[in-house]
C-alpha atoms as a PDB file:
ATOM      1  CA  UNK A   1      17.312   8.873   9.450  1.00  0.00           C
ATOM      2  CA  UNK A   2      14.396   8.410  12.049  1.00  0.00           C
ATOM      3  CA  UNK A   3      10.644   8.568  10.323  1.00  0.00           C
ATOM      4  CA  UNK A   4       9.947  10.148  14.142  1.00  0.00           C
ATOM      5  CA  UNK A   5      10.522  12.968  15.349  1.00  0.00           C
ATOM      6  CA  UNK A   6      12.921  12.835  19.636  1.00  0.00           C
ATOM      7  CA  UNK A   7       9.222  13.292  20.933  1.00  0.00           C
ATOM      8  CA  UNK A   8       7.364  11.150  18.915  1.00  0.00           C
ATOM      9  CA  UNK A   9       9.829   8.394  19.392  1.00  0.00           C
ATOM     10  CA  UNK A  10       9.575   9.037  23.158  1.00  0.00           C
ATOM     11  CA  UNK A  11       5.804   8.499  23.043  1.00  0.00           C
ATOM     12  CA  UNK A  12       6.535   5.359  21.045  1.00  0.00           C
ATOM     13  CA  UNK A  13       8.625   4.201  24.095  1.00  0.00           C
ATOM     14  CA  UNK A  14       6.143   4.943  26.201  1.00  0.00           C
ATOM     15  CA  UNK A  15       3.305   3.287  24.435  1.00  0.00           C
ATOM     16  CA  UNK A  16       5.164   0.146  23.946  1.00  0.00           C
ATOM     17  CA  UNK A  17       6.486  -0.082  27.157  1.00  0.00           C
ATOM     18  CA  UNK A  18       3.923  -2.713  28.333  1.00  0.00           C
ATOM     19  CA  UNK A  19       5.427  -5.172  26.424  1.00  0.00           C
ATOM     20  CA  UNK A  20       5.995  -8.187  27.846  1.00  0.00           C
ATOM     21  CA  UNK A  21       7.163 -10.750  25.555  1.00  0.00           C
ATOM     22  CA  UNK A  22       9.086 -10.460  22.107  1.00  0.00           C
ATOM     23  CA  UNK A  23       6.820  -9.620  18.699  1.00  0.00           C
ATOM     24  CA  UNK A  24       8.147 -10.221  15.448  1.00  0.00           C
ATOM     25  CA  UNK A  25       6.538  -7.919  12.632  1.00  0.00           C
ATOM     26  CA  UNK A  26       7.386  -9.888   9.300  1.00  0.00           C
ATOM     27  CA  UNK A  27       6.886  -6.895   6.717  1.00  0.00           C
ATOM     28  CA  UNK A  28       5.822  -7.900   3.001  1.00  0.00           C
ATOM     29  CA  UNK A  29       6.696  -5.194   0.476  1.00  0.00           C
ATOM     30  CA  UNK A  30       6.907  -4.566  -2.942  1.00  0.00           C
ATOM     31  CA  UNK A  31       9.336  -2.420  -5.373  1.00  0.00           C
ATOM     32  CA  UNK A  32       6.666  -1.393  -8.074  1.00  0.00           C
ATOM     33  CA  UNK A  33       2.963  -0.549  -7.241  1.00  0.00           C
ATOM     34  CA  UNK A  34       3.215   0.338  -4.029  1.00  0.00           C
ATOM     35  CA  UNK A  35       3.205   3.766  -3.113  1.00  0.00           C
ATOM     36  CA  UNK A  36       3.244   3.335   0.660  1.00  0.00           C
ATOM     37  CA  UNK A  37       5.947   0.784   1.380  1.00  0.00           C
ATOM     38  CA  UNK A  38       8.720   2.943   1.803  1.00  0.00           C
ATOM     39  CA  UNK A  39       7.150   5.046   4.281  1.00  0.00           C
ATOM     40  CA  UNK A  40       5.684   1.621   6.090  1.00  0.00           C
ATOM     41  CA  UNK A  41       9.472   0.481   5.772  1.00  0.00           C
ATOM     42  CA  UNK A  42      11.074   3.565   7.773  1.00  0.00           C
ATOM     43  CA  UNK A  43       7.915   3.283  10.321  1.00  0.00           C
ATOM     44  CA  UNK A  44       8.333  -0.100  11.031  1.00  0.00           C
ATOM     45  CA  UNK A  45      12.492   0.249  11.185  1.00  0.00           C
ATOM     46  CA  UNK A  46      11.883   2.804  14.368  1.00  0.00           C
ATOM     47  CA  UNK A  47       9.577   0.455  16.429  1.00  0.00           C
ATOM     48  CA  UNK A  48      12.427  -2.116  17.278  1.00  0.00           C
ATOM     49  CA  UNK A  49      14.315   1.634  18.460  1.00  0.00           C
ATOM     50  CA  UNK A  50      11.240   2.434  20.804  1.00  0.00           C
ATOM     51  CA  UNK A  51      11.240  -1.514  22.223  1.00  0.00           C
ATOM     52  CA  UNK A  52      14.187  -4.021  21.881  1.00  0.00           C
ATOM     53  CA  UNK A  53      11.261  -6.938  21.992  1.00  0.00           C
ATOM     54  CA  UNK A  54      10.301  -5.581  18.829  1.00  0.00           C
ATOM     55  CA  UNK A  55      11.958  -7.074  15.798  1.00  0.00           C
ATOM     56  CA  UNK A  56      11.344  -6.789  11.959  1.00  0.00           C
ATOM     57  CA  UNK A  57      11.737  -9.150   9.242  1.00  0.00           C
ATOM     58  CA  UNK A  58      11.516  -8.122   5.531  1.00  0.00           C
ATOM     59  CA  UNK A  59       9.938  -9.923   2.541  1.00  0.00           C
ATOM     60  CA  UNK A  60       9.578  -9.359  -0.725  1.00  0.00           C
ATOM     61  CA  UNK A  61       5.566 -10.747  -1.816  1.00  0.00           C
ATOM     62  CA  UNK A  62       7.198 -11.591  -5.640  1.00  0.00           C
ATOM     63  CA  UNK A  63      10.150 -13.698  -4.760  1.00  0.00           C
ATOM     64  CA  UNK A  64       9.039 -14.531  -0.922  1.00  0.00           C
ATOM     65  CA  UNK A  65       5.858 -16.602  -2.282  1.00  0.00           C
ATOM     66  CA  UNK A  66       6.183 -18.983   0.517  1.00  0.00           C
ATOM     67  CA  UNK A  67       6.076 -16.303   3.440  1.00  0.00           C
ATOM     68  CA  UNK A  68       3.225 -15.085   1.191  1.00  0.00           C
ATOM     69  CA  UNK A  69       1.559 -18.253   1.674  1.00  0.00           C
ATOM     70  CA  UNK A  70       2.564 -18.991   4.932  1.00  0.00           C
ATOM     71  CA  UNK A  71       0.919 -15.683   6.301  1.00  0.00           C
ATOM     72  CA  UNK A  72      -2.011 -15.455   4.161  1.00  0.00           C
ATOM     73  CA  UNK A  73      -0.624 -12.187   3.142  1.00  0.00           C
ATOM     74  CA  UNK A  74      -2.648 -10.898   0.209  1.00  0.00           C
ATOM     75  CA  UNK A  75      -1.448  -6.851  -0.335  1.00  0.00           C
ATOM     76  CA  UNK A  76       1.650  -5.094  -0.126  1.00  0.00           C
ATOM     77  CA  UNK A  77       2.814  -3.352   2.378  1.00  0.00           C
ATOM     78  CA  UNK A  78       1.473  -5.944   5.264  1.00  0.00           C
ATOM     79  CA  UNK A  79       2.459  -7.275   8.515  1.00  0.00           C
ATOM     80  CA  UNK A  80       1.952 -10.236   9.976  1.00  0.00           C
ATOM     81  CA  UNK A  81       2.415  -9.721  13.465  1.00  0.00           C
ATOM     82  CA  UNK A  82       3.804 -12.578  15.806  1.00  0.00           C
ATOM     83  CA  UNK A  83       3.733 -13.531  19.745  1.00  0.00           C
ATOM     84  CA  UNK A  84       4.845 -16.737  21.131  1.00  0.00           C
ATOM     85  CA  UNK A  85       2.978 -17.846  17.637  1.00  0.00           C
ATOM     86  CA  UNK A  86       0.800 -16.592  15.055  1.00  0.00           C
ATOM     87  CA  UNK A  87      -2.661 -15.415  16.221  1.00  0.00           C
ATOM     88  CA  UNK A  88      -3.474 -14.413  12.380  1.00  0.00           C
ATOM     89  CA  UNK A  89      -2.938 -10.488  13.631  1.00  0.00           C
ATOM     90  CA  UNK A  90      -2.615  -8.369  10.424  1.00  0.00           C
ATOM     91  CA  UNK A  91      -2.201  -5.122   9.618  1.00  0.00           C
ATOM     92  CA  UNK A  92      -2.474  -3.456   5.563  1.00  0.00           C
ATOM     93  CA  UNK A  93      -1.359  -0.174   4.586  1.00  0.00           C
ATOM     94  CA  UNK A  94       1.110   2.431   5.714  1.00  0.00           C
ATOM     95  CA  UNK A  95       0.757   2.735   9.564  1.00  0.00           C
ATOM     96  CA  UNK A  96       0.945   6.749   9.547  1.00  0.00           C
ATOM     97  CA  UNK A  97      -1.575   8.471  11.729  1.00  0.00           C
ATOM     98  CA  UNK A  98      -4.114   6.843  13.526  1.00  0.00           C
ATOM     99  CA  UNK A  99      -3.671   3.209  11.357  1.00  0.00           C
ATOM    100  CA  UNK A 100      -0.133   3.698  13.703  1.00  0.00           C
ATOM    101  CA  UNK A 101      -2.475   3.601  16.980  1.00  0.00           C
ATOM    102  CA  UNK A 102      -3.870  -0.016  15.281  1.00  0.00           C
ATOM    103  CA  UNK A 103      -0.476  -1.168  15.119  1.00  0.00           C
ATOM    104  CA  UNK A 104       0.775  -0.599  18.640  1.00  0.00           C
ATOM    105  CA  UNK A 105      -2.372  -2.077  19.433  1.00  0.00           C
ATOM    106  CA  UNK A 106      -1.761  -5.116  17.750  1.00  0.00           C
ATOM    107  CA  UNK A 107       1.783  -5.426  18.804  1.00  0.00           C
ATOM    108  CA  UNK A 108       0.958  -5.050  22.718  1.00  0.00           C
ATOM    109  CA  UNK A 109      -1.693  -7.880  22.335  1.00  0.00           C
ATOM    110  CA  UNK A 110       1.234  -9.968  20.480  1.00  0.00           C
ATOM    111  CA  UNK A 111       3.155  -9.459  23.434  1.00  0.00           C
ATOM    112  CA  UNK A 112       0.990 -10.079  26.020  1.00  0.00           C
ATOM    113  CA  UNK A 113      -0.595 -13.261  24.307  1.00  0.00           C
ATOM    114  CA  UNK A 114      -4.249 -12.159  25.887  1.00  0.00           C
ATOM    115  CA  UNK A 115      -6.691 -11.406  23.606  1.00  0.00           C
ATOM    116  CA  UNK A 116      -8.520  -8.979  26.326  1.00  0.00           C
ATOM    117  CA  UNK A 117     -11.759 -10.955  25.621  1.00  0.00           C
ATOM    118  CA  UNK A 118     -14.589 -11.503  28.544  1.00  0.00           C
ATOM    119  CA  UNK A 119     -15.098 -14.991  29.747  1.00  0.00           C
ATOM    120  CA  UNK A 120     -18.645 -14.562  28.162  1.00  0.00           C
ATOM    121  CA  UNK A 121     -17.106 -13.958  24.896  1.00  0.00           C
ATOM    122  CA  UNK A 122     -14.305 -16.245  24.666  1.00  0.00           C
ATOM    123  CA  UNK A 123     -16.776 -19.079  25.662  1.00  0.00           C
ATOM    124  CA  UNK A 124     -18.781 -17.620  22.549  1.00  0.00           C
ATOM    125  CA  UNK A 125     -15.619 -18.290  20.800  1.00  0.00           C
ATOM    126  CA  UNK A 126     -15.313 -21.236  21.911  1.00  0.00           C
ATOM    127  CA  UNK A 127     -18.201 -22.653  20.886  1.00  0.00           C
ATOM    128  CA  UNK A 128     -16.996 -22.332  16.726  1.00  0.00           C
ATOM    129  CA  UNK A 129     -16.489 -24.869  15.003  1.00  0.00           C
ATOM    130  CA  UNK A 130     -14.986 -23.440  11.707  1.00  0.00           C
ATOM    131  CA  UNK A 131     -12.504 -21.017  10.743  1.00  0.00           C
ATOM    132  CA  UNK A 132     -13.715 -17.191  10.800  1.00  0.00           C
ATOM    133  CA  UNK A 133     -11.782 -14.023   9.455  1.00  0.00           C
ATOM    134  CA  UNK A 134     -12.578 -10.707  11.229  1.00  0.00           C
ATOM    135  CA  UNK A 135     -11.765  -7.591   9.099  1.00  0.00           C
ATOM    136  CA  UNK A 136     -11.565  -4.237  10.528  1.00  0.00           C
ATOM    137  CA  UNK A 137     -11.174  -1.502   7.984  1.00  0.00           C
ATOM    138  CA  UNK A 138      -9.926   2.182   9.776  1.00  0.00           C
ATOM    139  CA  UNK A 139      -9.990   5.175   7.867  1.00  0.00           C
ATOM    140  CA  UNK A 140      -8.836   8.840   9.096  1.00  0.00           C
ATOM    141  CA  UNK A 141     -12.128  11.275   8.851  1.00  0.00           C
END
């Protein structure tokens, strides 16, 4: 059974039809202590139903340690989400409401590869010279 409802899934299509490239969303859940990975599980089960260049591959984060490591995963549910290679896009939580809006986001940028950053700032990006991690926390008000 569909987590969306024949409209919902419609606007899904739509949203997603921009895509020009395959994603892979490599979903890490757990059986106990997780209250929100069933409902992230039938969410992310639709999307490859909205866009065939969607696909989704489950892990387990107790017996798939290596995926664990591999994607710096570090909660359950979470997606790492993958272009033509890993860009270190990741998404926490259950991606009901407007955390779903996040999501797409992230998948369409997967897709297109282009990170939608100015020339100022990517030559501000550039100019790094170690590692950073950007966090952006969304909650529904």
């Amino acid at each position: 059974m569909s987590y969306f409802s024949d409209e919902e899934m419609k606007a899904l299509t739509e949203r997603l039809a921009g895509m020009t490239n395959p994603v892979r969303l490599v979903l890490f859940l757990q059986t106990f202590g997780c209250d929100t990975c069933a409902t992230t599980k039938r969410i992310l089960e639709d999307l490859p139903r909205a866009n065939p260049l969607i696909t989704v591959d489950e892990k387990n984060m107790v017996l798939d340690t290596e995926d664990v490591d591999r994607y710096g995963i570090v909660a359950a549910p979470g997606v790492a989400i993958i272009g033509d290679r890993d860009r270190g896009l990741r998404s926490y939580g259950a991606p009901d409401g407007y955390e779903l809006l996040s999501l797409l986001e992230g998948i369409l940028l997967a897709s297109s590869g282009d990170s939608g950053l100015s020339e100022e700032s990517r030559a501000l990006v550039a100019t790094l010279t170690e590692p950073r991690a950007l966090q952006i926390f969304s909650t529904p008000t």
